[in-house]
Protein backbone atom coordinates (compact mmCIF):
# COMPACT_ATOMS: atom_id res chain seq x y z
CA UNK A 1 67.37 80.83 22.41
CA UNK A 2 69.86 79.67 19.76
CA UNK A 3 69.06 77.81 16.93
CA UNK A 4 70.70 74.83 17.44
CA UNK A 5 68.09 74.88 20.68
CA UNK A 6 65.17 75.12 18.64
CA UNK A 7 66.28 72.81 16.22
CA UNK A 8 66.67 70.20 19.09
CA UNK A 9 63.59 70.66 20.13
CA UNK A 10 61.71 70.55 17.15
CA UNK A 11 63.61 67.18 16.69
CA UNK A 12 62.28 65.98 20.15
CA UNK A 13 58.99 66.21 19.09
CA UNK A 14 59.06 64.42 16.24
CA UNK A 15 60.86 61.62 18.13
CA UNK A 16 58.40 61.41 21.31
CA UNK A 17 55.92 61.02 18.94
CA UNK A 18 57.77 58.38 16.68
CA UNK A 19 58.81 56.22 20.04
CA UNK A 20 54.58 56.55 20.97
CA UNK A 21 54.11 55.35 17.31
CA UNK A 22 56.83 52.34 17.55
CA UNK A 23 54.59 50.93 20.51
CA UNK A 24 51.18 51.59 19.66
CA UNK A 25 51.10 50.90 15.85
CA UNK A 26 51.97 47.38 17.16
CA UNK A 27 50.08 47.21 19.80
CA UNK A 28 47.29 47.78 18.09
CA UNK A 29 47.68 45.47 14.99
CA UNK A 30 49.04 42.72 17.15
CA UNK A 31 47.37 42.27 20.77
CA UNK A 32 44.11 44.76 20.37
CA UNK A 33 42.98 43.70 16.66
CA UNK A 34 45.07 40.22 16.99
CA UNK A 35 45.96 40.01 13.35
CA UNK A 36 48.15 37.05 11.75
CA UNK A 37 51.53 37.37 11.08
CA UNK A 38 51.07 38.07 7.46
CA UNK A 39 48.58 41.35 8.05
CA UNK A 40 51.11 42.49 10.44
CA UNK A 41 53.93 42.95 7.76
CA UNK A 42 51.31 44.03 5.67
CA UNK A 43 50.52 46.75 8.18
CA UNK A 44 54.07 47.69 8.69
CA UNK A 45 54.68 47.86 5.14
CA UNK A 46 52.32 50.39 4.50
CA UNK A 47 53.32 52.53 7.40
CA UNK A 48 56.85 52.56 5.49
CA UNK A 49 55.99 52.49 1.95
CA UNK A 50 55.65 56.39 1.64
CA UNK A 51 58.70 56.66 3.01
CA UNK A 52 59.84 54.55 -0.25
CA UNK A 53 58.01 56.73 -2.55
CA UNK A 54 57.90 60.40 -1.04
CA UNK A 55 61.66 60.22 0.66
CA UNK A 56 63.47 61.15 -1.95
CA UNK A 57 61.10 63.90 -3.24
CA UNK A 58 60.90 65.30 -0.02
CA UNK A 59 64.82 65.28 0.12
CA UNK A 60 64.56 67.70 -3.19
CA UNK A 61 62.02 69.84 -2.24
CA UNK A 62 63.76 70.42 1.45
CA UNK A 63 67.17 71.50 -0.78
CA UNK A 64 65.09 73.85 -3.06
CA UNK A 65 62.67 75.55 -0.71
CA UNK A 66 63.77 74.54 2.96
CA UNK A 67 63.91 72.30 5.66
CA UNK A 68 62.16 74.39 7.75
CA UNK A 69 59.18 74.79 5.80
CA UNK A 70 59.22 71.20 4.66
CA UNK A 71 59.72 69.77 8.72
CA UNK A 72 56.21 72.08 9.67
CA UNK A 73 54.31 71.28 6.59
CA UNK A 74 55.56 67.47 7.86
CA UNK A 75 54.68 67.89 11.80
CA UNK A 76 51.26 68.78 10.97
CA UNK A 77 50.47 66.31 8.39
CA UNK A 78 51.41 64.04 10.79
CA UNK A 79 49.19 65.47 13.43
CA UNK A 80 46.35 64.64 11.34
CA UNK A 81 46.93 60.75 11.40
CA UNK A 82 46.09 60.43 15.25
CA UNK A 83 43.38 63.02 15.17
CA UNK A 84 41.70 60.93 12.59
CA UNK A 85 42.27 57.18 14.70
CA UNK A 86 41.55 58.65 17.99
CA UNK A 87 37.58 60.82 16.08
CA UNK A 88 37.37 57.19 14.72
CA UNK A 89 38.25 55.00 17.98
CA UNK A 90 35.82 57.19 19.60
CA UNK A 91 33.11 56.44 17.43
CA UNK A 92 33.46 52.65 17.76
CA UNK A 93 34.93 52.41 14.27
CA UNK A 94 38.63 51.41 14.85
CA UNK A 95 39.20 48.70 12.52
CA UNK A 96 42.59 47.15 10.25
CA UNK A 97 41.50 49.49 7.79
CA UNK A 98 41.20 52.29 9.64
CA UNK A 99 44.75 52.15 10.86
CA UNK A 100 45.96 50.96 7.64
CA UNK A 101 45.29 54.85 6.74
CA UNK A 102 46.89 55.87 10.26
CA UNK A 103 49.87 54.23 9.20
CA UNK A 104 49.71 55.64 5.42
CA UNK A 105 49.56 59.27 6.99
CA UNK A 106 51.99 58.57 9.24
CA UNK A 107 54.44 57.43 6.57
CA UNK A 108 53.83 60.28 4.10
CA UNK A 109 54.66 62.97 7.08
CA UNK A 110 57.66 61.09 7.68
CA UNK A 111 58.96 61.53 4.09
CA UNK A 112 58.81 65.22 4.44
CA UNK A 113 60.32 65.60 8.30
CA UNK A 114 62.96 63.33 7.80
CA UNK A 115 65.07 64.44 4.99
CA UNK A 116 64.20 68.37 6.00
CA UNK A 117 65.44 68.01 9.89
CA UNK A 118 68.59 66.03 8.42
CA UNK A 119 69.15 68.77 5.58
CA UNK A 120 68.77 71.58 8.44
CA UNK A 121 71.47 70.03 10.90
CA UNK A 122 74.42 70.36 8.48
CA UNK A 123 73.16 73.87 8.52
CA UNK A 124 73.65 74.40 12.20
CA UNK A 125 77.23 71.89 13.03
CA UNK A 126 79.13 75.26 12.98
CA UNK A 127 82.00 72.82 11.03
CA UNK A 128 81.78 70.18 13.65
CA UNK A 129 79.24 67.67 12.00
CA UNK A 130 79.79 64.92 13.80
CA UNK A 131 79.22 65.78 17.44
CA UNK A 132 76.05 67.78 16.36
CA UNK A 133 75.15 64.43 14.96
CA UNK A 134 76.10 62.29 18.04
CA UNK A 135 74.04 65.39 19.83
CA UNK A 136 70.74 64.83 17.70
CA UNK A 137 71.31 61.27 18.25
CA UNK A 138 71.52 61.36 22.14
CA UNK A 139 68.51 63.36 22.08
CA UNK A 140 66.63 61.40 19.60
CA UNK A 141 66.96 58.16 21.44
CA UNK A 142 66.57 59.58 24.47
CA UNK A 143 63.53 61.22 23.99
CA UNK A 144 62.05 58.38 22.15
CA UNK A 145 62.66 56.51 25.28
CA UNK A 146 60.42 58.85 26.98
CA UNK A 147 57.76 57.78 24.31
CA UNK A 148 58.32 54.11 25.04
CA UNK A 149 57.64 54.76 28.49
CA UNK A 150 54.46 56.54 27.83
CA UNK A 151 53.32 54.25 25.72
CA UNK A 152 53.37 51.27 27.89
CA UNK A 153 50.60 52.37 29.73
CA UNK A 154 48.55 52.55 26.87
CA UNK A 155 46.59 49.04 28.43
CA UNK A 156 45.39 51.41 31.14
CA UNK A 157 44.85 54.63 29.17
CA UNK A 158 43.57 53.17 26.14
CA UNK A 159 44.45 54.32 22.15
CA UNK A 160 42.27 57.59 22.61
CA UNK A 161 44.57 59.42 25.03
CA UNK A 162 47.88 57.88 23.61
CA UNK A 163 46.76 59.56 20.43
CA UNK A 164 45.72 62.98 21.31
CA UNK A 165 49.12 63.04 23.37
CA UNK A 166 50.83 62.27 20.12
CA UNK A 167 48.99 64.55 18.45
CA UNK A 168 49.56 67.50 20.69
CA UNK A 169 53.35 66.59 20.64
CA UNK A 170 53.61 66.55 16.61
CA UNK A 171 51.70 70.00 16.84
CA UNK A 172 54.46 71.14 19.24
CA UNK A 173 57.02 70.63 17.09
CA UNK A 174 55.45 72.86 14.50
CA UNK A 175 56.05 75.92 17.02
CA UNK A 176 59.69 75.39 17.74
CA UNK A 177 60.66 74.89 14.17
CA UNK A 178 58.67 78.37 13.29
CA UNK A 179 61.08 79.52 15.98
CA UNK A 180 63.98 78.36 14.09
CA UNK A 181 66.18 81.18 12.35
CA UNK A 182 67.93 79.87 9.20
CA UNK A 183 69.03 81.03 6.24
CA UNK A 184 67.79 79.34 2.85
CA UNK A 185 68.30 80.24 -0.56
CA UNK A 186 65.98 78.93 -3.15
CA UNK A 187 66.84 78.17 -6.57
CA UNK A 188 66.20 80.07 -9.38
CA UNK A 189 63.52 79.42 -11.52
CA UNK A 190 61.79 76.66 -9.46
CA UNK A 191 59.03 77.83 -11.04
CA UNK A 192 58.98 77.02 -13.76
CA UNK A 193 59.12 73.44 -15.47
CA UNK A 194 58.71 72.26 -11.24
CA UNK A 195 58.44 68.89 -12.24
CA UNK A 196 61.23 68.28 -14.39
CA UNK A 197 63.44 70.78 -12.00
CA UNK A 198 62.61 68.24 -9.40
CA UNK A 199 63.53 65.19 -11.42
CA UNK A 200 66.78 66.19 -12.29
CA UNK A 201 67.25 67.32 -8.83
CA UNK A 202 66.76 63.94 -7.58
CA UNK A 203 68.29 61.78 -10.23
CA UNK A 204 71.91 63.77 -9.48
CA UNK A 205 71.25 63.20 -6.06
CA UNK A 206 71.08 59.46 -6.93
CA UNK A 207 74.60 59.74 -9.61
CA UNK A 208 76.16 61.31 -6.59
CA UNK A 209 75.81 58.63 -4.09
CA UNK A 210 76.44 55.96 -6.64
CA UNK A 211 79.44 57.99 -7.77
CA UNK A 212 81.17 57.89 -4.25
CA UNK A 213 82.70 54.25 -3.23
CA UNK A 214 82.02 55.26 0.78
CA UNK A 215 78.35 56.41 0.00
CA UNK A 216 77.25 53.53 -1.71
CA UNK A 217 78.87 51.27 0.77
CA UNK A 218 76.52 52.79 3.45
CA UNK A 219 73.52 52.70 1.11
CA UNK A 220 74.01 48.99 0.65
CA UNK A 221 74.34 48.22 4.02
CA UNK A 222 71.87 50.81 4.85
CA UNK A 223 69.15 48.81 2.44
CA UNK A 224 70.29 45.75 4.32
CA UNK A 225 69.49 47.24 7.72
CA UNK A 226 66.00 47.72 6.37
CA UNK A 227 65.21 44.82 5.10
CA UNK A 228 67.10 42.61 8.18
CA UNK A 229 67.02 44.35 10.96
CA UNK A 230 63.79 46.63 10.21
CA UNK A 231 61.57 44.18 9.38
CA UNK A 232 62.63 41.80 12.78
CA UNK A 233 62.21 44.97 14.95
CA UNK A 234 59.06 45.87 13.88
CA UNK A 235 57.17 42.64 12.89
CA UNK A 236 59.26 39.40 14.31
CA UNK A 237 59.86 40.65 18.17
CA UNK A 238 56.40 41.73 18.57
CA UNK A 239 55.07 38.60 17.54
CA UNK A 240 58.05 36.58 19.37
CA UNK A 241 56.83 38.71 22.16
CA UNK A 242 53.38 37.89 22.12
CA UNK A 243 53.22 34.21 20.26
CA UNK A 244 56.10 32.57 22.55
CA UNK A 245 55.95 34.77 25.73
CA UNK A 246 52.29 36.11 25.88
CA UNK A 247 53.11 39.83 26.32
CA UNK A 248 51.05 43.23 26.00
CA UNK A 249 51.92 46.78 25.19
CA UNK A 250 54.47 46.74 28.78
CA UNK A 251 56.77 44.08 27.62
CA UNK A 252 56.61 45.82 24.15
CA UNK A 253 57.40 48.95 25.68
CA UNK A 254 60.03 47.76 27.85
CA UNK A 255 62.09 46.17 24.86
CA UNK A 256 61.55 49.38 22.54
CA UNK A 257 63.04 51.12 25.81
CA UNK A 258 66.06 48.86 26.17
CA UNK A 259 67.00 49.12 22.50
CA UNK A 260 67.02 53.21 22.80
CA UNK A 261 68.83 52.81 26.07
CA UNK A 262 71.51 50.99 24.63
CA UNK A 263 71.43 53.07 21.90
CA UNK A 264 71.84 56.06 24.02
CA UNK A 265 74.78 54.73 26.31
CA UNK A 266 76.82 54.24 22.89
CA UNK A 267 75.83 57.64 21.77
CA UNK A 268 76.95 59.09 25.62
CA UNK A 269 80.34 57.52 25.04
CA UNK A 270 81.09 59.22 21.57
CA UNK A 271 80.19 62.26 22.80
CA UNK A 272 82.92 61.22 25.50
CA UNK A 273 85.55 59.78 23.29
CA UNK A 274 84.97 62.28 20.41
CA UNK A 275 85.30 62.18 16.61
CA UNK A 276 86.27 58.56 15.26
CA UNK A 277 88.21 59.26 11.87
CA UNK A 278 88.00 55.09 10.44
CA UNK A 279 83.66 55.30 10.41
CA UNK A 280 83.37 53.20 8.15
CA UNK A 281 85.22 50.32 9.81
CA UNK A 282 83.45 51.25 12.53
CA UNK A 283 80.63 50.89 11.03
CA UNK A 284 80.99 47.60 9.47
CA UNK A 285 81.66 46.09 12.99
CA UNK A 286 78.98 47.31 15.04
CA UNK A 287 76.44 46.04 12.56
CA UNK A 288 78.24 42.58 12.33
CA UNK A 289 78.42 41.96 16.05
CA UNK A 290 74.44 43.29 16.34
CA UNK A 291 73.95 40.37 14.00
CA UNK A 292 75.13 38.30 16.02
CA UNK A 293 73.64 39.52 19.41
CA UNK A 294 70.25 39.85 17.76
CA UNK A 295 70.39 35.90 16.38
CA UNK A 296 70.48 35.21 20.46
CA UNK A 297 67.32 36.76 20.50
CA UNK A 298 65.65 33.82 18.39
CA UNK A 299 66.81 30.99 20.53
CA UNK A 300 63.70 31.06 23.10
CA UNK A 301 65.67 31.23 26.37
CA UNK A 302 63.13 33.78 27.92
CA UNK A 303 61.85 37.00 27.87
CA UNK A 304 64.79 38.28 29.49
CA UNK A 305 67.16 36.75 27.45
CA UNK A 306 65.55 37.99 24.71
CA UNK A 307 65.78 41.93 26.56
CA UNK A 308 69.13 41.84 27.19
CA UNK A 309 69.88 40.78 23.40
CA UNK A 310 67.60 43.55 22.13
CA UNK A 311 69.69 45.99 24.63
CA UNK A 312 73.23 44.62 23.26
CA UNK A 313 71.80 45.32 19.66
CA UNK A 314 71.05 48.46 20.32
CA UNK A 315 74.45 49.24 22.18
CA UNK A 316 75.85 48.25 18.63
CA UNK A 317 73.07 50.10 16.96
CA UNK A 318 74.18 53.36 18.61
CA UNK A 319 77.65 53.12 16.87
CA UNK A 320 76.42 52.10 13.47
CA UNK A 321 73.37 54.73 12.69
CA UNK A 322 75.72 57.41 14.42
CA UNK A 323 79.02 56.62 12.06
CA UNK A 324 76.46 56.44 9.00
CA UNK A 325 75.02 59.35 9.25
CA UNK A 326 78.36 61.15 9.83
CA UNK A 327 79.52 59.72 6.57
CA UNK A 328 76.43 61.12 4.60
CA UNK A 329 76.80 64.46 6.53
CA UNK A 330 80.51 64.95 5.91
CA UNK A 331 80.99 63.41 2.37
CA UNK A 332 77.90 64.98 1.05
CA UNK A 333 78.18 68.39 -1.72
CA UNK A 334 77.07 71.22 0.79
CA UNK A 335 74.15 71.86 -1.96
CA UNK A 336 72.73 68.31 -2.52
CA UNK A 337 72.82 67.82 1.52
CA UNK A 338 69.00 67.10 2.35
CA UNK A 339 69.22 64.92 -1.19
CA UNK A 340 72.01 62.92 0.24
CA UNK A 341 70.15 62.54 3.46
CA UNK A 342 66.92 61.75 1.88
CA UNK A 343 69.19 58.72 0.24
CA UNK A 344 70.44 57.50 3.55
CA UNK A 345 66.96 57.85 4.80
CA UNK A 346 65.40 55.79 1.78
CA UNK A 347 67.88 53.13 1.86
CA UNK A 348 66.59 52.26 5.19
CA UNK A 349 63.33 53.31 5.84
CA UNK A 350 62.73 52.51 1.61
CA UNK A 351 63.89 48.85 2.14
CA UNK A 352 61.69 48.68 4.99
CA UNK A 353 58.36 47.79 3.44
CA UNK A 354 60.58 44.54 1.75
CA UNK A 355 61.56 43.43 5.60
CA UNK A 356 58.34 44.05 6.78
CA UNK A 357 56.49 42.18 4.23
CA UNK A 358 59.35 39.17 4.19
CA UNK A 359 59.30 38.83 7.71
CA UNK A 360 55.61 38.41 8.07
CA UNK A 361 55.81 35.59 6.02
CA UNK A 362 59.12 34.31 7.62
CA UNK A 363 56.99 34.20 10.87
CA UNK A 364 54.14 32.41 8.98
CA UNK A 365 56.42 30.05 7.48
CA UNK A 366 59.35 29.12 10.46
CA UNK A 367 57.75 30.87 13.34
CA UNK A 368 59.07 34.04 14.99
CA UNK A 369 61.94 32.65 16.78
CA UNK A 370 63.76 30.96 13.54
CA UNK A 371 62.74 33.58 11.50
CA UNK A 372 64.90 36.50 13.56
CA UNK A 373 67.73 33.91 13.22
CA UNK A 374 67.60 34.13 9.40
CA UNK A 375 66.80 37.66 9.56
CA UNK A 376 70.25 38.20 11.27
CA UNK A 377 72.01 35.65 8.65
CA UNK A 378 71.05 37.69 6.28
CA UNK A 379 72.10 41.08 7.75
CA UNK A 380 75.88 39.45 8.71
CA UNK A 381 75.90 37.96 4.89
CA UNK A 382 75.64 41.64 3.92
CA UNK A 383 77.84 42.81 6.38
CA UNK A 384 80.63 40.82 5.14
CA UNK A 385 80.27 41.16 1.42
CA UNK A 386 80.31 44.98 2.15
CA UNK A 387 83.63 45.04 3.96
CA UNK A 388 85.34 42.72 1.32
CA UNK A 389 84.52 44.96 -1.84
CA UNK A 390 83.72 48.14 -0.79
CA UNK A 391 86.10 51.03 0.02
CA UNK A 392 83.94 52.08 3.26
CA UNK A 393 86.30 49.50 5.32
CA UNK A 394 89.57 51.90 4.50
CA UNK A 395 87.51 55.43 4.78
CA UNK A 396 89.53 57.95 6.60
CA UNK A 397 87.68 60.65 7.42
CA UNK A 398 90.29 63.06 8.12
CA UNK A 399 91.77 62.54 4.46
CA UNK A 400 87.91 62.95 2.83
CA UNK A 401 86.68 65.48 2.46
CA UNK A 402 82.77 66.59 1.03
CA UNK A 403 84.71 68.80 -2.06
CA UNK A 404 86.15 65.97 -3.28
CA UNK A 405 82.90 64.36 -4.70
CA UNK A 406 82.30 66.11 -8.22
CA UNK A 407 78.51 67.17 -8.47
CA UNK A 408 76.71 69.04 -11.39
CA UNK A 409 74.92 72.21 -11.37
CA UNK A 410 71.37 72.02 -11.25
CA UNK A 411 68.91 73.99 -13.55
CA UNK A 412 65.57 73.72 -14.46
């Protein structure tokens, strides 16, 4: 099997599990522990705030010693987290505090896989970066689809066998990415003085995004995304679904499933159409119309209505997260790649603990309906200042080039 295969693979696991996670995590802190508003985000938040602390580390130490090692050191920490809520569920102790540290687990495994799978795919493109990203895409979405659907039985097979499913899948993952042949050479002298090595490491990761007009642009919007859209996915809707319409884990599952199909479909098309050269622009307009769409979510016209938005916004979301990560991937120094990645990846999932947390108390304060409208206010607000001073509106891929951003040497 070819490594690309394994690679794919390895990246289906991780995703299954992340699309049961998306569904359950909720479910749990909303309809079986019926929390307020305000825990919610709180609960949210600290699933995502490792990912604010560890991302960038993990970016760094998936340059110097591997993505490979980093993504199976990551798949089995994050085994650990359901192993530990299911031995717990099953002793009658489930409780907000228990999957408080779920959700911690969770979130420190997910600093380590992400920035190490996204370090290893540059790797792999054979020079054609961004149909191997549309590729991981497809299958990303499309597998987590698979989760959704899995997961919205979880009012008939209960937390414990959600868990050890998720579980067995994240231990999966740790078997194809063994499997995975690729070559990695490790700095010198890592060794030594590890901490300050690691430190530098990440603070000319963080020069060289801020040094490139079309990187920042995306980090910007990026931290926007987190904060906006982030924080509406994963604390408003579930409330707005159970508050207004009086749904369970099926109508949670079912809108999860509609936002990765629409994702998918966009991602189906690229593959179809090909490379887009102006990403940025791109870009820029798919997250300003899923502004838009998503506000038509908050306006209480039905469960339905509030599908179909949650669908559109995806079909947008498809073209935005895809042209974004191509950006990162193709502008990024070949040896600061799973740095630059671990930036992209901490711009939104970093943010994310601020959305969570602000939308919790949006809810408290306006409701859930009024506050996805701001949410999405904000997000277009963003969206706009972006395209009017940043360069990422005029990027040209096919006259940029990764060797034109000047990056420094690093030693320990």
């Amino acid at each position: 099997m070819k490594p690309l295969h394994y690679y794919f693979l390895g990246t289906g696991t991780w995703f299954f599990a992340y699309g049961l996670q998306s569904v359950i995590f909720a479910w749990l802190v909303t309809m079986v522990l019926q929390e307020s508003a305000e825990k919610v985000g709180l609960a949210q938040m600290a699933f995502l705030l490792p990912a604010t602390l560890l991302m960038l580390l993990g970016g760094s130490l998936a340059d110097h010693f591997g993505g490979k090692r980093l993504a199976i050191i990551g798949h089995l920490v994050g085994a650990t987290a359901p192993i530990f809520l299911t031995t717990v569920t099953w002793l009658g102790g489930m409780s907000y505090t228990t999957v408080l540290i779920f959700a911690v687990v969770m979130g420190c495994a997910q600093a380590l896989v992400t920035p190490a799978r996204d370090g290893l795919l540059a790797n792999l493109a054979g020079g054609n970066i961004q149909r191997r990203v549309v590729q991981a895409s497809m299958i990303q979405f499309g597998v987590q689809m698979t989760g959704f659907l899995v997961a919205s039985f979880a009012d008939q097979m209960g937390p414990i066998r959600i868990l050890l499913i998720q579980a067995c899948v994240l231990v999966a993952g740790t078997f194809f990415y063994f499997r995975l042949k690729v070559e990695h050479t490790p700095s010198p002298n890592v060794s030594n003085n590890m901490a300050q090595h690691i430190g530098r490491s990440m603070a000319i990761g963080y020069r060289t995004v801020m040094s490139s007009p079309y990187l920042k642009g995306v980090v910007i919007q990026n931290c926007a995304m987190g904060v906006f859209f982030m924080g509406s996915y994963i604390v408003t809707v579930p409330l707005l679904i159970r508050e207004t319409y009086g749904g369970s884990a099926q109508e949670l599952s079912l809108v999860n499933a509609l936002n990765s199909f629409g994702l998918l479909l966009t991602i189906l098309l690229l593959l179809r159409i090909g490379n887009i050269l102006r990403q940025g622009r791109a870009l820029l307009l798919a997250q300003g119309t899923g502004a838009v769409i998503l506000a038509g979510g908050g306006l209480e016209l039905g469960l339905t209505s509030l599908a179909v938005c949650i669908f559109l916004w995806g079909v947008c979301g498809g073209l935005a997260m895809t042209m974004s990560r191509t950006v990162m991937q193709e502008l990024a120094p070949p040896d600061q790649r799973a740095r630059m990645m671990a930036f992209y990846a901490f711009s939104f999932m970093g943010s994310g603990p601020i959305g969570a947390l602000m939308s919790g108390y949006l809810v408290e304060w306006y409701g859930p309906a009024t506050a996805l409208i701001i949410s999405c206010v904000g997000m277009l607000t963003v969206v706009i200042y972006v395209s009017l001073t940043s360069a990422l509106w005029k990027l040209d891929s096919s006259k940029h080039k990764s060797t034109e951003i000047v990056t420094e040497e690093v030693s320990s």
